[in-house]
C-alpha atoms as a PDB file:
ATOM      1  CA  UNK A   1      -5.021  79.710  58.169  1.00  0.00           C
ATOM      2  CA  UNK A   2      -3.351  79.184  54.888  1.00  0.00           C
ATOM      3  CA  UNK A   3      -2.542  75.913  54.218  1.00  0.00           C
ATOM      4  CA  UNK A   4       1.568  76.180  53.917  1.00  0.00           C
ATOM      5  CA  UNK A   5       1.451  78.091  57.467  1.00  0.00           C
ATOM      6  CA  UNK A   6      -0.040  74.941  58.662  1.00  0.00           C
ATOM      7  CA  UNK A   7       2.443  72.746  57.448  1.00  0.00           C
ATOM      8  CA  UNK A   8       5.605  74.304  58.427  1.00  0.00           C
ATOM      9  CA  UNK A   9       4.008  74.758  62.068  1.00  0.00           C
ATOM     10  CA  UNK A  10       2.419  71.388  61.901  1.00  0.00           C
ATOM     11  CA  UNK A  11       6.154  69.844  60.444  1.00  0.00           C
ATOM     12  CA  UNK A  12       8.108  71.899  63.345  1.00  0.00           C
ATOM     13  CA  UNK A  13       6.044  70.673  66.099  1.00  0.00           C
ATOM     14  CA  UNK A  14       6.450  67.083  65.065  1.00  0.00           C
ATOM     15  CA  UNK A  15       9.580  67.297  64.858  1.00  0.00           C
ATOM     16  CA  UNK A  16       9.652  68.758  68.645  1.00  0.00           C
ATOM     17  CA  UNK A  17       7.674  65.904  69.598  1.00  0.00           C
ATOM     18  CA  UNK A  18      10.075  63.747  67.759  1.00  0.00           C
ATOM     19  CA  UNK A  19      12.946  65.059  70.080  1.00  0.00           C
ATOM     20  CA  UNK A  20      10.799  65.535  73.527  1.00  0.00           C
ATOM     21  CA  UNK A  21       9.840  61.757  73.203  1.00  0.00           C
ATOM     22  CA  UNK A  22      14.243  60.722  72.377  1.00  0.00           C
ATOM     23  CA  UNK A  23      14.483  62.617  75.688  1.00  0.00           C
ATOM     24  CA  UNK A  24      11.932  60.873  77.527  1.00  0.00           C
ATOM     25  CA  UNK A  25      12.834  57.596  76.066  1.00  0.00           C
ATOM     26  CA  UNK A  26      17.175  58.186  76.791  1.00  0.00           C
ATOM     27  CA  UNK A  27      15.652  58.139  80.854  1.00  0.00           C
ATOM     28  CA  UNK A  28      13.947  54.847  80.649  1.00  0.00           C
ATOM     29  CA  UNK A  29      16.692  52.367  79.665  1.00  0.00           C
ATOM     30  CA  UNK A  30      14.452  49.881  81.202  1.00  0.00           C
ATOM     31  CA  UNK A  31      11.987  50.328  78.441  1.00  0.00           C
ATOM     32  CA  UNK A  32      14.201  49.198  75.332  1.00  0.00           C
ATOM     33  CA  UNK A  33      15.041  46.027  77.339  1.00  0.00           C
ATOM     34  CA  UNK A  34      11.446  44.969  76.733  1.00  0.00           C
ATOM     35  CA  UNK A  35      10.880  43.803  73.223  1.00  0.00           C
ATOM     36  CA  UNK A  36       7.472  44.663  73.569  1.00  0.00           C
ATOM     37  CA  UNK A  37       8.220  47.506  74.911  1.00  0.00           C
ATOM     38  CA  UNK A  38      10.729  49.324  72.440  1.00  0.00           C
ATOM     39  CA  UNK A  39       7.795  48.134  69.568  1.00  0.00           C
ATOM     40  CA  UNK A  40       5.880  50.733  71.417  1.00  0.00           C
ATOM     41  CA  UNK A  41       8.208  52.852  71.972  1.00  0.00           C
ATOM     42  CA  UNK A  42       9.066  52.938  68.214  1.00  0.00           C
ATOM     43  CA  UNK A  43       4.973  53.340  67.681  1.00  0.00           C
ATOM     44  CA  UNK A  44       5.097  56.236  69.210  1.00  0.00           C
ATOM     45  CA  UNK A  45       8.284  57.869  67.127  1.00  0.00           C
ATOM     46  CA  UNK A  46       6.721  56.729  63.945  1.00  0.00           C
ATOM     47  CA  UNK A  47       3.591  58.653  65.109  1.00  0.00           C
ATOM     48  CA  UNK A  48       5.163  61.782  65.442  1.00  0.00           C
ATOM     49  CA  UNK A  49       7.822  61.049  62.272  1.00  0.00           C
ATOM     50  CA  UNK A  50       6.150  60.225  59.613  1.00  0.00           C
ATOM     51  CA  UNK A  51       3.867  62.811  59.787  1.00  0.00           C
ATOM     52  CA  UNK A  52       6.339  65.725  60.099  1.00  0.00           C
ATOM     53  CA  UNK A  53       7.792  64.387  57.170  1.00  0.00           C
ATOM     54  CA  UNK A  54       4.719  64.123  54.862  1.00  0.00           C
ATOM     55  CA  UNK A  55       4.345  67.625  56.533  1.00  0.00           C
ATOM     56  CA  UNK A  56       7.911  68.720  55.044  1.00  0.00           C
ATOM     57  CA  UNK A  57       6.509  67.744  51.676  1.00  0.00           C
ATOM     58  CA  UNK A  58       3.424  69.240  51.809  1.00  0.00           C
ATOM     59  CA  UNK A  59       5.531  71.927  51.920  1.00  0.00           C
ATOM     60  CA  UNK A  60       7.987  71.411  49.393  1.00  0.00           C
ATOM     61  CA  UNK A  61       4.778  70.442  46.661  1.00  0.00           C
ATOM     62  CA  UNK A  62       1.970  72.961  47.843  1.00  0.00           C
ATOM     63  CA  UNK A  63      -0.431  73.452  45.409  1.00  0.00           C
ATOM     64  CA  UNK A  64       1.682  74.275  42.537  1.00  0.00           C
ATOM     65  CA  UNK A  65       2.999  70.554  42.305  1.00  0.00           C
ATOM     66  CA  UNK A  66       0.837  68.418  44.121  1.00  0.00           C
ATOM     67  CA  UNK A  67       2.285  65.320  42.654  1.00  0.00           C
ATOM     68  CA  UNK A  68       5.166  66.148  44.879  1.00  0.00           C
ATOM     69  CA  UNK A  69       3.408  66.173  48.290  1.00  0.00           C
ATOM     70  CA  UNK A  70       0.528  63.491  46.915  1.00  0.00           C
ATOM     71  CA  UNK A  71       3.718  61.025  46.240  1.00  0.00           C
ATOM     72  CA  UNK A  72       5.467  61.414  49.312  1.00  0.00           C
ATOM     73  CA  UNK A  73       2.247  60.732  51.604  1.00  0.00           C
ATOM     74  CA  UNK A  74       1.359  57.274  49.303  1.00  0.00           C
ATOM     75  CA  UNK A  75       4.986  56.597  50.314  1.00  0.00           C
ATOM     76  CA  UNK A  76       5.360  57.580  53.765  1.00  0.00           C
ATOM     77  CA  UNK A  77       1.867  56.250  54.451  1.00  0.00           C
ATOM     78  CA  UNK A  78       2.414  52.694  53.025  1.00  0.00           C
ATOM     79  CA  UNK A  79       5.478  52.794  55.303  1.00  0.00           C
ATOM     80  CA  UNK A  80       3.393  53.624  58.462  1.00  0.00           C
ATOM     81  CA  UNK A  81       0.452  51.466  57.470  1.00  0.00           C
ATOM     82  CA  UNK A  82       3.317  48.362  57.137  1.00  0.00           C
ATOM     83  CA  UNK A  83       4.790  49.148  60.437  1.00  0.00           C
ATOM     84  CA  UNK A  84       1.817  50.007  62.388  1.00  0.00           C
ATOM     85  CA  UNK A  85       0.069  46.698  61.254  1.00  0.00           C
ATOM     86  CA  UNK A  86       3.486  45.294  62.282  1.00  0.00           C
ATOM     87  CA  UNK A  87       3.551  46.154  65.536  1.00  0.00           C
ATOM     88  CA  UNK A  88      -0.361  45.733  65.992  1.00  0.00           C
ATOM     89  CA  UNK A  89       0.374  41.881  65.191  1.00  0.00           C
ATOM     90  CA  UNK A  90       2.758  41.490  67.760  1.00  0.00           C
ATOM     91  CA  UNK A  91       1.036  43.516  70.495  1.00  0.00           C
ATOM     92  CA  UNK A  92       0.590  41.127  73.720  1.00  0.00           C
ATOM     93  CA  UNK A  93      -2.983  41.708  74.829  1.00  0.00           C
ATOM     94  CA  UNK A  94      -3.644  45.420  75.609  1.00  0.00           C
ATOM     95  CA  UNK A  95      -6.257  46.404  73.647  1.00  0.00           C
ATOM     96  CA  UNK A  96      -5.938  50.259  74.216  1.00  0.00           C
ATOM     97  CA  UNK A  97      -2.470  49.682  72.043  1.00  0.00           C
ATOM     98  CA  UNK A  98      -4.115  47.275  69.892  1.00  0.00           C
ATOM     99  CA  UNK A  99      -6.805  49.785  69.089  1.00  0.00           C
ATOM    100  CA  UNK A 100      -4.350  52.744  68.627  1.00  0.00           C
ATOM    101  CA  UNK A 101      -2.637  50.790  66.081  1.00  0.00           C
ATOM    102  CA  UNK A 102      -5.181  50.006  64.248  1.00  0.00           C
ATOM    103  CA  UNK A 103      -6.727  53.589  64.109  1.00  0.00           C
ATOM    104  CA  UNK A 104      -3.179  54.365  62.976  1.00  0.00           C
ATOM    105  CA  UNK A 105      -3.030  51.780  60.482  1.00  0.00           C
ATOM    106  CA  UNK A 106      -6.435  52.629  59.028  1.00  0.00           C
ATOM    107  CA  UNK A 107      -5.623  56.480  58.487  1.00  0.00           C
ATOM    108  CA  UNK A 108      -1.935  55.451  57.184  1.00  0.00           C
ATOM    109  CA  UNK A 109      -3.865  53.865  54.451  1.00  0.00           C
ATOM    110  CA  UNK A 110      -6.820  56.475  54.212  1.00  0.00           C
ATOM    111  CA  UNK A 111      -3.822  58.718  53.846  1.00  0.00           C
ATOM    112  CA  UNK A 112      -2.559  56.711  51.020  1.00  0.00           C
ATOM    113  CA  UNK A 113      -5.643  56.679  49.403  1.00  0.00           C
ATOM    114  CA  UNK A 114      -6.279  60.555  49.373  1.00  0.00           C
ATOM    115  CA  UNK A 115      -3.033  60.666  48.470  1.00  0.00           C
ATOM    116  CA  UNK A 116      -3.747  58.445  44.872  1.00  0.00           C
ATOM    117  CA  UNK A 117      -7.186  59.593  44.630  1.00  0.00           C
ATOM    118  CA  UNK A 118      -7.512  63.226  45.318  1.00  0.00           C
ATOM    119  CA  UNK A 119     -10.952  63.555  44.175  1.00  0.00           C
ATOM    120  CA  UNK A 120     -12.145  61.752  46.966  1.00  0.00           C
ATOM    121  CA  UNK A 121     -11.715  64.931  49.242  1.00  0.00           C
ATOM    122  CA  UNK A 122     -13.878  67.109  46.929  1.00  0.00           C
ATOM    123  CA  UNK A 123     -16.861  64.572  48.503  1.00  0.00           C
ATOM    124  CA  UNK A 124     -16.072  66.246  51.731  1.00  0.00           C
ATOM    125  CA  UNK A 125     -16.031  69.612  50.053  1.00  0.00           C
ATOM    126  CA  UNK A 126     -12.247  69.942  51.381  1.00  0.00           C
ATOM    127  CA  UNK A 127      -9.507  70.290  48.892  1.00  0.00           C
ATOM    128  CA  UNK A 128      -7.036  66.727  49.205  1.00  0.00           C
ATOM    129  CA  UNK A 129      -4.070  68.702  51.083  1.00  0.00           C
ATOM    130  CA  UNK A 130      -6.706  69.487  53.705  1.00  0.00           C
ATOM    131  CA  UNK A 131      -8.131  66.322  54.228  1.00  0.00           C
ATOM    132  CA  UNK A 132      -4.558  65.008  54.545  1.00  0.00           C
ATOM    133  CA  UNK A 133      -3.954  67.848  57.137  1.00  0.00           C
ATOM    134  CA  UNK A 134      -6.997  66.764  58.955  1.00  0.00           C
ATOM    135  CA  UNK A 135      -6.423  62.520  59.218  1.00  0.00           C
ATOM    136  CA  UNK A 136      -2.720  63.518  59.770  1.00  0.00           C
ATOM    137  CA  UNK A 137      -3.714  66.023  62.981  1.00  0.00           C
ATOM    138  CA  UNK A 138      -5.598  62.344  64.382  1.00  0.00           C
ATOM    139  CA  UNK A 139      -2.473  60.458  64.031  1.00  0.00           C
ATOM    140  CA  UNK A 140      -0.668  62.992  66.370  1.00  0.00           C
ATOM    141  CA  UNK A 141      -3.636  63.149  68.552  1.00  0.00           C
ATOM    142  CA  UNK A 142      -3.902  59.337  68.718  1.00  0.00           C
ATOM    143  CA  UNK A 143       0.318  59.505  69.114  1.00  0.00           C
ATOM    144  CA  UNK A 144      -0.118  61.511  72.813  1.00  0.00           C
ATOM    145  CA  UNK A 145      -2.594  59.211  73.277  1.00  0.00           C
ATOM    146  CA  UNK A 146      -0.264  56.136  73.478  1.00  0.00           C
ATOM    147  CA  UNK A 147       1.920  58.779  74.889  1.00  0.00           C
ATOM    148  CA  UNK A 148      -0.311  59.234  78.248  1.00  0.00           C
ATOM    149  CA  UNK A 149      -0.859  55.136  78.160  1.00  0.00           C
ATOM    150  CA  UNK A 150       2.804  54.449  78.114  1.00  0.00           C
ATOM    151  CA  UNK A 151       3.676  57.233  80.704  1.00  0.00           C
ATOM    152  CA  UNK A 152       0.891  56.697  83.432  1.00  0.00           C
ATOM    153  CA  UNK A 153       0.487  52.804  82.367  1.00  0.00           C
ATOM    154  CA  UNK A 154       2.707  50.255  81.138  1.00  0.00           C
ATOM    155  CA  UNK A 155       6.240  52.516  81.652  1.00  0.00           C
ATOM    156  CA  UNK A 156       5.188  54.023  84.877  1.00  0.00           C
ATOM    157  CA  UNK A 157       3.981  50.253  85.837  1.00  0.00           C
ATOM    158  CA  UNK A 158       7.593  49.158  85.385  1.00  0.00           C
ATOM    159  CA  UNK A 159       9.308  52.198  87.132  1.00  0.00           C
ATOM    160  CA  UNK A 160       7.245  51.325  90.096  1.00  0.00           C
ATOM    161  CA  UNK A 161       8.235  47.755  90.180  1.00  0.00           C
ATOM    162  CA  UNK A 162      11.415  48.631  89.738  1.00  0.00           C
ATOM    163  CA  UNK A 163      11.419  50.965  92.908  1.00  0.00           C
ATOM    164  CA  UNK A 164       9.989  48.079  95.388  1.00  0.00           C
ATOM    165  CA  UNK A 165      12.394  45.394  94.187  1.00  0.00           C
ATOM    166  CA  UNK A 166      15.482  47.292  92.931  1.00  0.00           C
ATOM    167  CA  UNK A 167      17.842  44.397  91.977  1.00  0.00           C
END
């Protein structure tokens, strides 16, 4: 698959995801009253965000003017790392979010690093836009991952109690 096709379809389905989790979230008032809660749920947008962003300037750059694409991911990336690590510090005791955000917060900075050292990629044998295509496909992944968690765990957990003791 060329590399631009990738992007645009990679961008566009983020962005869906983006929108599909707003829906899911506008249902479950009960989760923003939670402050640990609405940290989660605001992992989970920056999951699907930030990457269909750096995906929007992959696009924009290509491989004609890298710096463009390979600036916006050291940018975007420090961003995510920040937040991630953020919300990883104030995450009470599940360790299936604590690990998420850490595996998020390691490739937010392994993105950053491709990003301001290309030539690392070439050890791989990929070209850098691919190896950024690659760790930002695990973010997602790991994204639908807190996305199963927080829908058959934690938020189903407090849609349940709310149904035996509606007050």
């Amino acid at each position: 698959m060329n590399i631009a096709t990738f992007y645009a379809l990679f961008s566009t389905t983020c962005f869906t995801l983006v929108g599909l989790w707003w829906n899911v979230v506008q249902k479950h008032d009960d989760w923003m009253c939670d402050p640990a809660q609405r940290r989660v749920v605001a992992g989970v947008y920056l999951s699907f965000l930030l990457p269909a962003v750096m995906g929007l300037f992959a696009q924009v750059g290509g491989a004609r003017q890298p710096q463009i694409w390979r600036a916006a991911f050291i940018v975007l990336a420090v961003v995510g790392c920040a937040c991630t690590l953020r919300l990883l510090a104030r995450t009470r005791g599940d360790g299936f979010v604590a690990r998420h955000q850490g595996a998020a917060a390691l490739l937010y900075a392994l993105i950053a690093v491709v990003g301001a050292f290309p030539e690392l990629a070439g050890h791989l044998g990929l070209r850098p836009i691919q190896a950024e295509a690659l760790m930002l496909i695990v973010l997602v992944v790991l994204g639908h991952a807190l996305v199963w968690r927080f829908m058959v765990g934690e938020g189903r957990y407090v849609e349940e109690e709310q149904i035996a003791d509606p007050r």
